[in-house]
Protein backbone atom coordinates (compact mmCIF):
# COMPACT_ATOMS: atom_id res chain seq x y z
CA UNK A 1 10.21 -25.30 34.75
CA UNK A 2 6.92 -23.63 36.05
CA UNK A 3 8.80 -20.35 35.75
CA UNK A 4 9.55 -20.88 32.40
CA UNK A 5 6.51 -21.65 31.74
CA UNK A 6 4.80 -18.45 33.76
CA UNK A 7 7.34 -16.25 31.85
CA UNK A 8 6.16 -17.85 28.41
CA UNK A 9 2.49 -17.15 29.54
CA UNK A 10 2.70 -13.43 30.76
CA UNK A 11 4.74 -12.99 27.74
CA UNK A 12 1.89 -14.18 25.14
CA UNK A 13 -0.62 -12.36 27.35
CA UNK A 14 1.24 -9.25 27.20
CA UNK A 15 1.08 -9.61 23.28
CA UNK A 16 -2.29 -10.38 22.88
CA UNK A 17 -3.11 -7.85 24.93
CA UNK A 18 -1.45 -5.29 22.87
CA UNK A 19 -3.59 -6.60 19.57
CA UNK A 20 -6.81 -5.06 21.20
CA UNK A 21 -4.93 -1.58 22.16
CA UNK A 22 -5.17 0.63 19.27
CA UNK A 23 -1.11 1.17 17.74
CA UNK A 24 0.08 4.47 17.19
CA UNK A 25 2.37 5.07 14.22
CA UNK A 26 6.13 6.00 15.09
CA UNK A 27 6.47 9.39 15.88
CA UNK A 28 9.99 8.97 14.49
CA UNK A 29 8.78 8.37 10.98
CA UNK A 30 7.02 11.61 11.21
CA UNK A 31 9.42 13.92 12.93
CA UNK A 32 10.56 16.68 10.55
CA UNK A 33 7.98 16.02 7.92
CA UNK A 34 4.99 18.51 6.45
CA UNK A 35 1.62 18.41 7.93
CA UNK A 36 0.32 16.83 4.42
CA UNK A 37 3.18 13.69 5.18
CA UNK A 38 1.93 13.39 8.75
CA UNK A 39 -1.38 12.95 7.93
CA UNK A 40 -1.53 10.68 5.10
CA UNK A 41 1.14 8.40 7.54
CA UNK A 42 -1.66 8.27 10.64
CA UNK A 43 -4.45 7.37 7.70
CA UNK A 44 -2.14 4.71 6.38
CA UNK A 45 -1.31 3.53 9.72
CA UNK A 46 -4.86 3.69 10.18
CA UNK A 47 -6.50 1.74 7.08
CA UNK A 48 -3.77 -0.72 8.04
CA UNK A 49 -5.16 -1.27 11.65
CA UNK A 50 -8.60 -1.58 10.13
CA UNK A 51 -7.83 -3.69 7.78
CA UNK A 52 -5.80 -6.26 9.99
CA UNK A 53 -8.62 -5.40 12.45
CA UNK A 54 -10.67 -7.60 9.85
CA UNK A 55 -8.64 -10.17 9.37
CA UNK A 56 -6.86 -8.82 6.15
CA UNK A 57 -10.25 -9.75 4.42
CA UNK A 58 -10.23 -5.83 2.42
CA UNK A 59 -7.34 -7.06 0.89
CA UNK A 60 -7.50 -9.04 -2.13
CA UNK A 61 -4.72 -11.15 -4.27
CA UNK A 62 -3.51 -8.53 -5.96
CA UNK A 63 -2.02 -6.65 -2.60
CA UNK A 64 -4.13 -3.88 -3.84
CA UNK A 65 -7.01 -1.90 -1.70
CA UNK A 66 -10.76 -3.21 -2.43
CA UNK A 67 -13.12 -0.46 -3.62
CA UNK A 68 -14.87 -0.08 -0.60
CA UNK A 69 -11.58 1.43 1.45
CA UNK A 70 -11.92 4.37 -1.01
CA UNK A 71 -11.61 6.85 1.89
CA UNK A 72 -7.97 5.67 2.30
CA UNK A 73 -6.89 5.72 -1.08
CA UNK A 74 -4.59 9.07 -1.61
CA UNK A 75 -4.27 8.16 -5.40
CA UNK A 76 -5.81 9.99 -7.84
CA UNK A 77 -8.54 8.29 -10.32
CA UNK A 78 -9.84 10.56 -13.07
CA UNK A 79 -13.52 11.16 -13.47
CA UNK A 80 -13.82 12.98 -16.22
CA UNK A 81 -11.29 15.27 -18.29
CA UNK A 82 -12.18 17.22 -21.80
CA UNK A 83 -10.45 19.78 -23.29
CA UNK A 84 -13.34 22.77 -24.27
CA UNK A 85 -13.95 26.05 -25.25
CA UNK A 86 -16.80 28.06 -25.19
CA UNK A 87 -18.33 26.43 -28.62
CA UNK A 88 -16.41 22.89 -28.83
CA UNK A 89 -15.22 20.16 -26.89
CA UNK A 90 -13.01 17.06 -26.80
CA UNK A 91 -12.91 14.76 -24.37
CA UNK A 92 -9.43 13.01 -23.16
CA UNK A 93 -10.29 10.99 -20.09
CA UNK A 94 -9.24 7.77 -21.07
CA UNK A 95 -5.66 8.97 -21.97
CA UNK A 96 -5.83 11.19 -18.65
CA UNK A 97 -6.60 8.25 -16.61
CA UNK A 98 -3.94 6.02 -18.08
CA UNK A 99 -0.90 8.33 -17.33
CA UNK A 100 -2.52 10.04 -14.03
CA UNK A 101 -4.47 6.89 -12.26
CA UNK A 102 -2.71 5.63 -9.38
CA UNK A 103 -0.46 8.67 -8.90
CA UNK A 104 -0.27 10.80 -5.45
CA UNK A 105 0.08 13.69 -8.04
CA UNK A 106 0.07 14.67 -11.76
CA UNK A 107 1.48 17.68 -13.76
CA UNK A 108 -0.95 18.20 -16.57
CA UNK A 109 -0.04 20.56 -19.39
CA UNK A 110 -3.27 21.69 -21.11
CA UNK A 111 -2.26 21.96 -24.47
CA UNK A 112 -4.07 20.36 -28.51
CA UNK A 113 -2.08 16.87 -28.07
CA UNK A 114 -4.60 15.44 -25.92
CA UNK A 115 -7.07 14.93 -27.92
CA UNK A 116 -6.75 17.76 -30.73
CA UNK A 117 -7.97 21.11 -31.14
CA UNK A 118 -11.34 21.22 -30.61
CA UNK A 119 -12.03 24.61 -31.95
CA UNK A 120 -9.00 26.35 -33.93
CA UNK A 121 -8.29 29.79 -33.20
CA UNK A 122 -10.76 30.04 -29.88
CA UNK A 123 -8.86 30.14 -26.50
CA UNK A 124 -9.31 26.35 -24.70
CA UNK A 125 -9.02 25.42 -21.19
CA UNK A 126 -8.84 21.13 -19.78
CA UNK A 127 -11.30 20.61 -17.12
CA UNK A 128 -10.75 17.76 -15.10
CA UNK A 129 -12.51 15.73 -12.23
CA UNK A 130 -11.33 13.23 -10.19
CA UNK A 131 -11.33 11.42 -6.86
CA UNK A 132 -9.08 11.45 -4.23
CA UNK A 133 -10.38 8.51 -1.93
CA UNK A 134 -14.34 9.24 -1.52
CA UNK A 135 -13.05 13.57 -2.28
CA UNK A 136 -14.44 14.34 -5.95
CA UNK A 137 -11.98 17.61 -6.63
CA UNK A 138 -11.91 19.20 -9.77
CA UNK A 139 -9.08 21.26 -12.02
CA UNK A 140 -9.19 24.10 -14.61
CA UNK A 141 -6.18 24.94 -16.79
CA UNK A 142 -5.75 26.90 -19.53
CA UNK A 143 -4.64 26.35 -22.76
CA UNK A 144 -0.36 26.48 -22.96
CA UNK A 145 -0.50 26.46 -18.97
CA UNK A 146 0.28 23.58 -16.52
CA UNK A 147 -1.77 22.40 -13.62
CA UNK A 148 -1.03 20.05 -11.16
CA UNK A 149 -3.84 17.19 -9.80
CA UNK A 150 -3.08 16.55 -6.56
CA UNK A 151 -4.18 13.98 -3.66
CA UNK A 152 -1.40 14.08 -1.07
């Protein structure tokens, strides 16, 4: 019985022990994969330490990230989007951020059905801003041309 009981206690020591050493993620989840992949798994791995770390308390009841893990989030969330040319504007951020929020990446397509044409017969470009995590990045695409927005 006191053997038992010794293996039952190294056992749970040996476990609790392990909750202080910092994990590494699986190598074989990463093996084969692009640099981009790789890193994005050891940040997830990462935020997921942290968090747990914590006590789970930067996650809240909708199994979503709080806003102040922001430099974890590889999602993009648009800042500001509008469709100019060198006399007129439009802006289209709303309906950017609707299709593109939440997204690793987005193909945009610069083109009058975002918002209109702004100024008929003058060349047009969209110029976009948005976040990836606490990263403000930024886009420029032409008129008729497609661009991607990208956070992984």
């Amino acid at each position: 019985m006191k053997l038992k009981t010794l293996i039952v206690l190294c056992a749970a020591t040996v476990v609790s022990l392990s909750a202080f050493a910092e994990p590494h993620p699986p190598q074989e989840r990463m093996s084969g994969r692009s640099y981009e992949y790789q890193q994005g798994f050891r940040d997830g791995w990462q935020a997921a330490y942290e968090m747990m770390q914590n006590g789970g308390n930067n996650w809240n009841n909708n199994n979503n990230w709080n806003n102040n893990n922001d430099y974890y989030r590889r999602d993009i969330r648009i800042d500001r989007a509008r469709y100019v040319s060198g006399k007129r504007s439009c802006d289209f951020t709303r309906n950017l951020a609707n299709r593109a929020n939440g997204r690793g990446e987005y193909l945009l397509d610069a083109n009058n059905r975002w918002c209109g044409d702004p100024s008929p017969g003058d060349l047009k470009q969209a110029e976009v801003r948005y976040y990836c995590g606490s990263d403000l990045r930024s886009a420029v695409i032409r008129e008729d041309e497609s661009g991607w927005l990208r956070c992984n």
